[in-house]
PDB file of N, CA and C in Angstrom:
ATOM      1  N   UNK A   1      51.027  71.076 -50.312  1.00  0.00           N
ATOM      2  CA  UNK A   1      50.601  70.636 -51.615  1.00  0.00           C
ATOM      3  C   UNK A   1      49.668  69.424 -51.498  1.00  0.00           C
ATOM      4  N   UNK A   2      50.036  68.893 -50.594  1.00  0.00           N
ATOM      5  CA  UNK A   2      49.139  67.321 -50.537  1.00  0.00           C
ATOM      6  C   UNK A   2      47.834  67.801 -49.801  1.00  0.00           C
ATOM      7  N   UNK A   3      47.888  68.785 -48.922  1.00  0.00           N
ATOM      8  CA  UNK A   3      46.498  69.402 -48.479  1.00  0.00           C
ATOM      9  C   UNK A   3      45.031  70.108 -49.776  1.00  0.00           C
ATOM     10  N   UNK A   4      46.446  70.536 -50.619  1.00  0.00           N
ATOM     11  CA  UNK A   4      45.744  71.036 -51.982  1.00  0.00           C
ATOM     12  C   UNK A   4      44.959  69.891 -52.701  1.00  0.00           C
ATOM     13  N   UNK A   5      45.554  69.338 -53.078  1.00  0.00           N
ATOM     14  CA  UNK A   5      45.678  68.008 -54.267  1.00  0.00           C
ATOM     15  C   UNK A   5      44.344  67.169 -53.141  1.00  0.00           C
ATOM     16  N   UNK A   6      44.079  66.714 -51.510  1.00  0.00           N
ATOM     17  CA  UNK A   6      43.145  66.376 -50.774  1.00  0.00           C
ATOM     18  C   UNK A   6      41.997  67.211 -51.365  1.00  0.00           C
ATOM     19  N   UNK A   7      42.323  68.044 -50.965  1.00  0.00           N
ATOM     20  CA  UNK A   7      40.921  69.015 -51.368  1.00  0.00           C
ATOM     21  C   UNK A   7      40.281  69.228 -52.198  1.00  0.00           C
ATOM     22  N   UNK A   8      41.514  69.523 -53.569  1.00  0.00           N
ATOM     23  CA  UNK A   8      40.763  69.388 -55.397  1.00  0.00           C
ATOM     24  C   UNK A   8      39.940  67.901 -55.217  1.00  0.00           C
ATOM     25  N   UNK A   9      40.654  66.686 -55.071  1.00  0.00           N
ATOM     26  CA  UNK A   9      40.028  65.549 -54.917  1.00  0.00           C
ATOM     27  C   UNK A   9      38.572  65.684 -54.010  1.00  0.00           C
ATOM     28  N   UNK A  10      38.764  66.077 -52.848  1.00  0.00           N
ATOM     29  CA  UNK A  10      37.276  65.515 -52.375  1.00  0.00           C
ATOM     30  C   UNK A  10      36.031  66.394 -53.500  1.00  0.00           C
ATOM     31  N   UNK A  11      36.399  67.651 -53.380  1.00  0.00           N
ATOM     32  CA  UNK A  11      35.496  68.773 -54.160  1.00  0.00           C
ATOM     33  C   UNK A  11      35.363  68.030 -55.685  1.00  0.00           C
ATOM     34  N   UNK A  12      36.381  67.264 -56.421  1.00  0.00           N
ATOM     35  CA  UNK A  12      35.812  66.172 -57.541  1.00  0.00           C
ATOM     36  C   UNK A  12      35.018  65.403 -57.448  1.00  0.00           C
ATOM     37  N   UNK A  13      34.946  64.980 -55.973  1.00  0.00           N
ATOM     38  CA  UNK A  13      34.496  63.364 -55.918  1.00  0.00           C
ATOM     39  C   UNK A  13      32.859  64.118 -55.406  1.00  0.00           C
ATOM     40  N   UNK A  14      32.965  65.496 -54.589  1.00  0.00           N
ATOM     41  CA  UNK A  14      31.529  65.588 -54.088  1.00  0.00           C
ATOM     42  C   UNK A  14      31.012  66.188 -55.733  1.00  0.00           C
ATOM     43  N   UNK A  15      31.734  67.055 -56.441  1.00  0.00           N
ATOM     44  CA  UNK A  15      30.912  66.767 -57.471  1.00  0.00           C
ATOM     45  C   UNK A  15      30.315  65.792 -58.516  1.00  0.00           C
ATOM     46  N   UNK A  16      31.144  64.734 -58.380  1.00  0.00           N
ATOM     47  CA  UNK A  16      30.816  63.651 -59.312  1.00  0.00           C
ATOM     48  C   UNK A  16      29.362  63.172 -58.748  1.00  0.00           C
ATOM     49  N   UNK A  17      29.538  62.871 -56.728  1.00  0.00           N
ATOM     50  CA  UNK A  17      28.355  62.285 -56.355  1.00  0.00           C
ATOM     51  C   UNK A  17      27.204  63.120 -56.690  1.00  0.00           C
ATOM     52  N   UNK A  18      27.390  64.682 -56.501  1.00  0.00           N
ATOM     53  CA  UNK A  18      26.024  65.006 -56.652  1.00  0.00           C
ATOM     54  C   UNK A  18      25.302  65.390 -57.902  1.00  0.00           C
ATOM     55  N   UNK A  19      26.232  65.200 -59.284  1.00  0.00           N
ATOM     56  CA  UNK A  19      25.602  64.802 -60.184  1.00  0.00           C
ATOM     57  C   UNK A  19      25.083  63.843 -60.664  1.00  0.00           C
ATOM     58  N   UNK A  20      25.631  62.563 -59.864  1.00  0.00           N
ATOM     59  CA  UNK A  20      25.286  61.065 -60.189  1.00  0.00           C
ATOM     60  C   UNK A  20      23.914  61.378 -59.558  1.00  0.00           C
ATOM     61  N   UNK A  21      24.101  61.940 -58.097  1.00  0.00           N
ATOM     62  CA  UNK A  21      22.255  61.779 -57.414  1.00  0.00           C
ATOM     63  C   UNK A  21      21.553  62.817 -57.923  1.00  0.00           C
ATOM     64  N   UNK A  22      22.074  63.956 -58.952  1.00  0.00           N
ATOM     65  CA  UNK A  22      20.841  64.571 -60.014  1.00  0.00           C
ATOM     66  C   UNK A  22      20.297  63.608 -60.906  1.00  0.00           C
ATOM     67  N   UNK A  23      20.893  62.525 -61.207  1.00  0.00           N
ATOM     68  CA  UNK A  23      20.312  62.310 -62.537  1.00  0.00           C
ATOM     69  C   UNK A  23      18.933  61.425 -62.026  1.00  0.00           C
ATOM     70  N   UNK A  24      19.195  61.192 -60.817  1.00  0.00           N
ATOM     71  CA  UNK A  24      17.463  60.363 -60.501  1.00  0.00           C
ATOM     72  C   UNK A  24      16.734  61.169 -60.069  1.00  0.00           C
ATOM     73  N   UNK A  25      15.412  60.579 -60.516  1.00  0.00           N
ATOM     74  CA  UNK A  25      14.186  61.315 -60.912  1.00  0.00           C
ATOM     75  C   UNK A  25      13.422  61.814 -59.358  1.00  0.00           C
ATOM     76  N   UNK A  26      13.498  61.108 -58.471  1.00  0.00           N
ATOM     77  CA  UNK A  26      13.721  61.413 -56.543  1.00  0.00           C
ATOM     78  C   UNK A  26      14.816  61.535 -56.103  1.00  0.00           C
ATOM     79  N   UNK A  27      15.250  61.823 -55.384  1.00  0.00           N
ATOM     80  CA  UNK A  27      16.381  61.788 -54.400  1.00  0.00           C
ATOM     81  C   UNK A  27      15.646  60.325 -53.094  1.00  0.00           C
ATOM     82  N   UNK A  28      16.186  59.817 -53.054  1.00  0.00           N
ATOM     83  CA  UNK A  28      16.040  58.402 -51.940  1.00  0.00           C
ATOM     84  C   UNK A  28      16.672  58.851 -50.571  1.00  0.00           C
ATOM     85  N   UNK A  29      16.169  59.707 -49.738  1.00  0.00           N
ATOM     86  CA  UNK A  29      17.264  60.180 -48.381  1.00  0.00           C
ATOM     87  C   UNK A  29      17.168  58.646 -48.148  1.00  0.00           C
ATOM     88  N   UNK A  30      16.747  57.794 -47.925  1.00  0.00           N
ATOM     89  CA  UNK A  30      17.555  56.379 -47.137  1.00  0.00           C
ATOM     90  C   UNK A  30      18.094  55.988 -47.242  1.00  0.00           C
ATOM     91  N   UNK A  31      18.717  56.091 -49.362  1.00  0.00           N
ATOM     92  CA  UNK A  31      19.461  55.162 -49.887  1.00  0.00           C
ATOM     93  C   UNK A  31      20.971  56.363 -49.920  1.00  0.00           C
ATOM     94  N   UNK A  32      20.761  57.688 -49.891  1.00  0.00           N
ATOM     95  CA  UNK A  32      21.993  58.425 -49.528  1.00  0.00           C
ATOM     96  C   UNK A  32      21.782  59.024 -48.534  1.00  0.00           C
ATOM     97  N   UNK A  33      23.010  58.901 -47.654  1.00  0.00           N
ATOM     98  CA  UNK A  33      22.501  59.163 -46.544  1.00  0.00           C
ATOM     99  C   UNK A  33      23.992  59.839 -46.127  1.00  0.00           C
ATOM    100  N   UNK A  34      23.967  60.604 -44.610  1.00  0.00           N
ATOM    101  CA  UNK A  34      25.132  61.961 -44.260  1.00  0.00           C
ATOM    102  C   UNK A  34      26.550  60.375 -43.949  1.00  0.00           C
ATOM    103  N   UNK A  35      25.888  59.168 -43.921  1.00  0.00           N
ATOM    104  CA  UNK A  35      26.820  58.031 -43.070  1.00  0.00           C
ATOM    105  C   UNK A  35      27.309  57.290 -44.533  1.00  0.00           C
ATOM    106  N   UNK A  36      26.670  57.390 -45.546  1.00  0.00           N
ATOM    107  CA  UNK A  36      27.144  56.550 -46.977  1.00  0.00           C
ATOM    108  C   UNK A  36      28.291  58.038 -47.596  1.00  0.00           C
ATOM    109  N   UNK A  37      27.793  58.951 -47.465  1.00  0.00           N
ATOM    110  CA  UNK A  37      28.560  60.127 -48.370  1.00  0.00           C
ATOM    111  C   UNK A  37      29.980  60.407 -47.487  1.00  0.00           C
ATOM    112  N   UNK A  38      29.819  60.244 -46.132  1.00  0.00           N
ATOM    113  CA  UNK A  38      31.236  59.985 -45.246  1.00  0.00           C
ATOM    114  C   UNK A  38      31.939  58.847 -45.641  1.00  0.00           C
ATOM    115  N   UNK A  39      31.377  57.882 -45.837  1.00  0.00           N
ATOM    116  CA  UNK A  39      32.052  56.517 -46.084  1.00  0.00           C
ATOM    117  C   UNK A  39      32.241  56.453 -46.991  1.00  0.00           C
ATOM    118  N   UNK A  40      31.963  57.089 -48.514  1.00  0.00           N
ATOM    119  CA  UNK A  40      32.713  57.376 -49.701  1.00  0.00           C
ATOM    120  C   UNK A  40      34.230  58.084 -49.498  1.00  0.00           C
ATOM    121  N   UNK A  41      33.783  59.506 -48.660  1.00  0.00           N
ATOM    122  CA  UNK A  41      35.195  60.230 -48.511  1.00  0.00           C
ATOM    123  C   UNK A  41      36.337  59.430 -48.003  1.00  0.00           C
ATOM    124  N   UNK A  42      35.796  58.796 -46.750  1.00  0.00           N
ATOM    125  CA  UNK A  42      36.855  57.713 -45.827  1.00  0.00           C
ATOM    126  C   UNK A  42      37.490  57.165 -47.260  1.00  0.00           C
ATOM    127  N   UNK A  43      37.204  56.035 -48.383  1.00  0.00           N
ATOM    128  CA  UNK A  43      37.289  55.558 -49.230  1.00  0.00           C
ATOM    129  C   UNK A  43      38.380  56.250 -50.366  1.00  0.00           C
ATOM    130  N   UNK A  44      38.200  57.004 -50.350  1.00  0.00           N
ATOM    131  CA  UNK A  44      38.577  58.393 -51.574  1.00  0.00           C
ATOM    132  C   UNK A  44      39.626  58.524 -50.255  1.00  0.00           C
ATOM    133  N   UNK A  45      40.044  59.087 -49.056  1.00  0.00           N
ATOM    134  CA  UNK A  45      40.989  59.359 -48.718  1.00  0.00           C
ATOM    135  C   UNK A  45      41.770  57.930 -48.565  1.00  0.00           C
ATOM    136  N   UNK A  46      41.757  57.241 -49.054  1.00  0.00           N
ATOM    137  CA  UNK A  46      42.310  55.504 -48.527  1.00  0.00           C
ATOM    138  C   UNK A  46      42.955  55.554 -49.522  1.00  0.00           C
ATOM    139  N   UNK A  47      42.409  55.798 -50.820  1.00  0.00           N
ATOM    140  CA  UNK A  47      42.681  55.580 -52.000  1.00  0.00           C
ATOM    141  C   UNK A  47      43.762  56.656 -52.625  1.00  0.00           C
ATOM    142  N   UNK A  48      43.659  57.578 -51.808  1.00  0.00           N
ATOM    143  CA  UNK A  48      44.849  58.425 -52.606  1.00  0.00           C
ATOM    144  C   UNK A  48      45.884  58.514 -51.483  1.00  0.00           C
ATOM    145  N   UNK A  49      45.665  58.021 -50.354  1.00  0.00           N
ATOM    146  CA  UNK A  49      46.910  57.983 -49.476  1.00  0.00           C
ATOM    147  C   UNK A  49      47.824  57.117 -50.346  1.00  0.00           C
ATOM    148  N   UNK A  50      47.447  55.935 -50.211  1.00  0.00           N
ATOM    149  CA  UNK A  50      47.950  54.555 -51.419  1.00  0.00           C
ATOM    150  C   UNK A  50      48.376  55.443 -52.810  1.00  0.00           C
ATOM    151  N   UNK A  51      48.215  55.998 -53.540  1.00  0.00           N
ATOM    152  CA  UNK A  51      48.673  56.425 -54.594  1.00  0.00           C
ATOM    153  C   UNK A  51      49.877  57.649 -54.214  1.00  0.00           C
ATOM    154  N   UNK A  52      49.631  58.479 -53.507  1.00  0.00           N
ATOM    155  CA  UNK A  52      51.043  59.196 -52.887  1.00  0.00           C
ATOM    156  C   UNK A  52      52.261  58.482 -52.080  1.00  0.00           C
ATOM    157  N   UNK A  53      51.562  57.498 -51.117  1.00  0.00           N
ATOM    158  CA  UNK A  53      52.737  56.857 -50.942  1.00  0.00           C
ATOM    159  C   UNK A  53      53.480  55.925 -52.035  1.00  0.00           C
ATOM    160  N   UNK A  54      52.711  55.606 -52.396  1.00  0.00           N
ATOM    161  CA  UNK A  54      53.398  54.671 -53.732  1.00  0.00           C
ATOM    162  C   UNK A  54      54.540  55.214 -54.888  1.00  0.00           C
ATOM    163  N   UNK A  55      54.290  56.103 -54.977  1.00  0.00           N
ATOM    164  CA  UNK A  55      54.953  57.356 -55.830  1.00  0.00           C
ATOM    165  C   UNK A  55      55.304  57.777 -55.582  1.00  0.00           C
ATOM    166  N   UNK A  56      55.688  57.883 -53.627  1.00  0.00           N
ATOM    167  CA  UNK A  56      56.888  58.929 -53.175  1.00  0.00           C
ATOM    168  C   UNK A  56      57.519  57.798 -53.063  1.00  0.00           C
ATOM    169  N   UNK A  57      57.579  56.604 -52.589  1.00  0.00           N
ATOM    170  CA  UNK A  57      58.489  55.235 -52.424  1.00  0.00           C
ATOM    171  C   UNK A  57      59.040  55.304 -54.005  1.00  0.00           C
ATOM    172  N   UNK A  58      58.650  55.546 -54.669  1.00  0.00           N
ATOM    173  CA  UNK A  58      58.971  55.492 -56.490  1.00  0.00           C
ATOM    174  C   UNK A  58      60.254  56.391 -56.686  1.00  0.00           C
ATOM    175  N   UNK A  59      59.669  57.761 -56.195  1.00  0.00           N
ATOM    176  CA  UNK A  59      60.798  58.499 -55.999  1.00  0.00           C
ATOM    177  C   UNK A  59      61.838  58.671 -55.125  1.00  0.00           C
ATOM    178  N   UNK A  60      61.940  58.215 -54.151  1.00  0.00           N
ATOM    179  CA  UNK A  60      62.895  58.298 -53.208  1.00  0.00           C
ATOM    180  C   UNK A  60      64.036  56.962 -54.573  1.00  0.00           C
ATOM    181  N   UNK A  61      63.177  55.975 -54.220  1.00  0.00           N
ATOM    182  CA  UNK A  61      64.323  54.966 -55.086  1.00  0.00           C
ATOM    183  C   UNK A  61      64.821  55.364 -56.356  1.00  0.00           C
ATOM    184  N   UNK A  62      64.505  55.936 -56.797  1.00  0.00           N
ATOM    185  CA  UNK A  62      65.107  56.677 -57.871  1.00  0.00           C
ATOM    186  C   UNK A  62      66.007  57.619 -57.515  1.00  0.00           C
ATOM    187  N   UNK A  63      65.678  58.427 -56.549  1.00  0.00           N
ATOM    188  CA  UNK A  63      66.894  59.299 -55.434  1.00  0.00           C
ATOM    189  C   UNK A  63      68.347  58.622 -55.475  1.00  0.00           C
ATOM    190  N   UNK A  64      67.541  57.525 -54.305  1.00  0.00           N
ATOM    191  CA  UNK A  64      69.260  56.644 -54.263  1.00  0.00           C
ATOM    192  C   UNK A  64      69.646  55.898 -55.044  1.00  0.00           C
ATOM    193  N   UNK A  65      69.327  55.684 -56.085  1.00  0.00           N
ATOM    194  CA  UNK A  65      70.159  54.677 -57.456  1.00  0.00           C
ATOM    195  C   UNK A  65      70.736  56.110 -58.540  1.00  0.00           C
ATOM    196  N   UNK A  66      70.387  57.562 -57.830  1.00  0.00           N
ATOM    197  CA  UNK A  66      70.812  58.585 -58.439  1.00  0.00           C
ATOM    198  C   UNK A  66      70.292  58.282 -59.907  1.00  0.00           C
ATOM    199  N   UNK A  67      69.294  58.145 -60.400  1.00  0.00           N
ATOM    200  CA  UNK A  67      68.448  58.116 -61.559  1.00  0.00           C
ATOM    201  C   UNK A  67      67.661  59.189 -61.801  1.00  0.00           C
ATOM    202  N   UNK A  68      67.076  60.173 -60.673  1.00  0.00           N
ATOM    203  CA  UNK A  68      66.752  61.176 -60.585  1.00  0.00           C
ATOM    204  C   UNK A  68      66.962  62.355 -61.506  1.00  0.00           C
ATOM    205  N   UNK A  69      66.040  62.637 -62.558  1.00  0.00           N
ATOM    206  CA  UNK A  69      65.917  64.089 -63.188  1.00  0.00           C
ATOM    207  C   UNK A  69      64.639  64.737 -62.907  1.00  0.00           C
ATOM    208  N   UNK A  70      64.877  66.217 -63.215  1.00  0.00           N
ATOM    209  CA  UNK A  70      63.795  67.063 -63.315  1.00  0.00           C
ATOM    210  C   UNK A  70      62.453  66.501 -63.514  1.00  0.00           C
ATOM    211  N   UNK A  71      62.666  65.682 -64.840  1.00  0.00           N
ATOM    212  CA  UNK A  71      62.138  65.067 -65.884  1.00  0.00           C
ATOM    213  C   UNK A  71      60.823  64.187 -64.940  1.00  0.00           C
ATOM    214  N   UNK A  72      61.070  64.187 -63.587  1.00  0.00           N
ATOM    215  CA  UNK A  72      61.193  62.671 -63.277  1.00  0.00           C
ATOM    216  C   UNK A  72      59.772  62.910 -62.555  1.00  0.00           C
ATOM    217  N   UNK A  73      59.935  64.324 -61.865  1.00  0.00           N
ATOM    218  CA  UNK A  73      58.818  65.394 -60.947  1.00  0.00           C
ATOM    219  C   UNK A  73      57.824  65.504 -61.908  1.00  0.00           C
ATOM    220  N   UNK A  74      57.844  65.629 -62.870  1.00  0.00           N
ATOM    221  CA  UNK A  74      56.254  65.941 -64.130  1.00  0.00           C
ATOM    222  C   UNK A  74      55.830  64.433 -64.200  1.00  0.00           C
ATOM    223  N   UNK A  75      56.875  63.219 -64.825  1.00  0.00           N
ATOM    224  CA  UNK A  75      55.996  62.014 -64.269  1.00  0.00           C
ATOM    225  C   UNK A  75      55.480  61.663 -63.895  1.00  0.00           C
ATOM    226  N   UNK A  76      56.026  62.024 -62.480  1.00  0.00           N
ATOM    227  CA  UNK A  76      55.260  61.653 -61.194  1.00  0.00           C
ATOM    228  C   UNK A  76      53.856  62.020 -60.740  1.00  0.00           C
ATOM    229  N   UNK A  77      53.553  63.636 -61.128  1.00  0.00           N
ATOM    230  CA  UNK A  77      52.805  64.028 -61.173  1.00  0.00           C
ATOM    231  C   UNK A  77      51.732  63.781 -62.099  1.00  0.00           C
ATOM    232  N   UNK A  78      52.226  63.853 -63.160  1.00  0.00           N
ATOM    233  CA  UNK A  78      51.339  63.334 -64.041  1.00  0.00           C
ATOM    234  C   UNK A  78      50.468  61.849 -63.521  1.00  0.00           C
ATOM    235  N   UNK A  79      51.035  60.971 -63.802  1.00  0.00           N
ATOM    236  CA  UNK A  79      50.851  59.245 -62.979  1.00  0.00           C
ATOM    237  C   UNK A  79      50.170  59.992 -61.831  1.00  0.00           C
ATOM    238  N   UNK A  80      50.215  60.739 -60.622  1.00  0.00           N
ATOM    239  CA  UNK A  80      49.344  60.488 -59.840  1.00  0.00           C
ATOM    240  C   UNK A  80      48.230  61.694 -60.054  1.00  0.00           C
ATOM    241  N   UNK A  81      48.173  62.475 -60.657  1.00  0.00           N
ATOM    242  CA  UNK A  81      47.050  63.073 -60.791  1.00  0.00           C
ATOM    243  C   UNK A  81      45.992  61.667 -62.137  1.00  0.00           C
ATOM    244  N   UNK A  82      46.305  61.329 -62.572  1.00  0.00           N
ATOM    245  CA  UNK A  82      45.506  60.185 -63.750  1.00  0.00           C
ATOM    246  C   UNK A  82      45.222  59.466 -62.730  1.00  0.00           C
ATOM    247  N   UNK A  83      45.942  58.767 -61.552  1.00  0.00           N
ATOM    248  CA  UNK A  83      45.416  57.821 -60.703  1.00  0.00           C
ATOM    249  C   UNK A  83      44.456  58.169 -59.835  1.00  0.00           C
ATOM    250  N   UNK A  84      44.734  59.181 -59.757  1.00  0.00           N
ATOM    251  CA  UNK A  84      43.630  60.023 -58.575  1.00  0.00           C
ATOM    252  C   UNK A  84      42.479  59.652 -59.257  1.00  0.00           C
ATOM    253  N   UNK A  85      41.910  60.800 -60.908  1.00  0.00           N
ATOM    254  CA  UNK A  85      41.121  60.709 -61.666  1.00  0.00           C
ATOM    255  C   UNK A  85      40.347  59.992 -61.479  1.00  0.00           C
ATOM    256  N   UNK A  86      41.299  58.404 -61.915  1.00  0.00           N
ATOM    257  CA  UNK A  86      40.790  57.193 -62.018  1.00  0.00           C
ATOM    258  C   UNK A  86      39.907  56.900 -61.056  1.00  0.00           C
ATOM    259  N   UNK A  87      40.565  57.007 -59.843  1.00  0.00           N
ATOM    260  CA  UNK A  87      40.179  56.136 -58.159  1.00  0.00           C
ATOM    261  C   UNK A  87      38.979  56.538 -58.050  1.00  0.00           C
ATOM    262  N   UNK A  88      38.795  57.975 -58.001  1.00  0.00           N
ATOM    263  CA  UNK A  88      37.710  58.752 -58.123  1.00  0.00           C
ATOM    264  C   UNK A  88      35.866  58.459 -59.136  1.00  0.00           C
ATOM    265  N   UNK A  89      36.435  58.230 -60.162  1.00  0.00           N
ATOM    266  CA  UNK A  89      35.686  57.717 -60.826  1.00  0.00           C
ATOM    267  C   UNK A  89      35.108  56.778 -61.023  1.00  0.00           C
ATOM    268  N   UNK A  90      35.794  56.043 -60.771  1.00  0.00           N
ATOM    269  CA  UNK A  90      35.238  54.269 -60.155  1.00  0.00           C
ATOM    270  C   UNK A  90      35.020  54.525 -58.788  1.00  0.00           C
ATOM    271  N   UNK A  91      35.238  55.392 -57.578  1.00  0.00           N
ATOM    272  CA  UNK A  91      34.732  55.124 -56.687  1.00  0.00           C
ATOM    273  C   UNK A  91      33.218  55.760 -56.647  1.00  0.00           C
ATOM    274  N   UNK A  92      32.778  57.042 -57.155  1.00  0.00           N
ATOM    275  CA  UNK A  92      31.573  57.680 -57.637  1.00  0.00           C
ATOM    276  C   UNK A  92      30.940  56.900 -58.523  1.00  0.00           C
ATOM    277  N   UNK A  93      31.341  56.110 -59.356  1.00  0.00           N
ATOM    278  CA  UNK A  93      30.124  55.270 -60.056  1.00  0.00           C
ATOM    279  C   UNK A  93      29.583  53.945 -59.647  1.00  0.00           C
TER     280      UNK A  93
END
């Protein structure tokens, strides 16, 4: 699942970039380049490692204080798919 959720993410983030670099009127190969569009991904994978671990540490402690419902898995999900979103979006703009 986390291979999934990697993948929807990068395929967001390469679409966000390559509509951001449609909207100029040239393309600048110097100013994007195969070493800036890697170093976004590096970035984007930094950023959602940090948001899965954070939220599985969330859930485990909720495990052992036995606080744990069903209820608890759509949260979670929810919260980290919006964070993803987020990371994403501010990291493409």
């Amino acid at each position: 699942m986390v291979k999934y959720a990697a993948v929807a993410v990068g395929a967001i983030a390469l679409g966000g970039l390559m509509f951001w670099m449609s909207k100029e009127d040239e393309l600048d190969y110097k100013k994007f380049t195969l070493e800036k569009l890697k170093e976004l991904f590096v970035e984007i994978e930094l950023e959602v490692t940090c948001i899965y671990a954070r939220n599985y540490a969330h859930m485990l402690s909720l495990k052992e204080k036995d606080e744990w419902a069903d209820e608890n898995m759509t949260e979670i999900r929810t919260t980290v798919n919006n964070e993803i979103m987020d990371k994403v979006a501010d990291t493409v703009s």
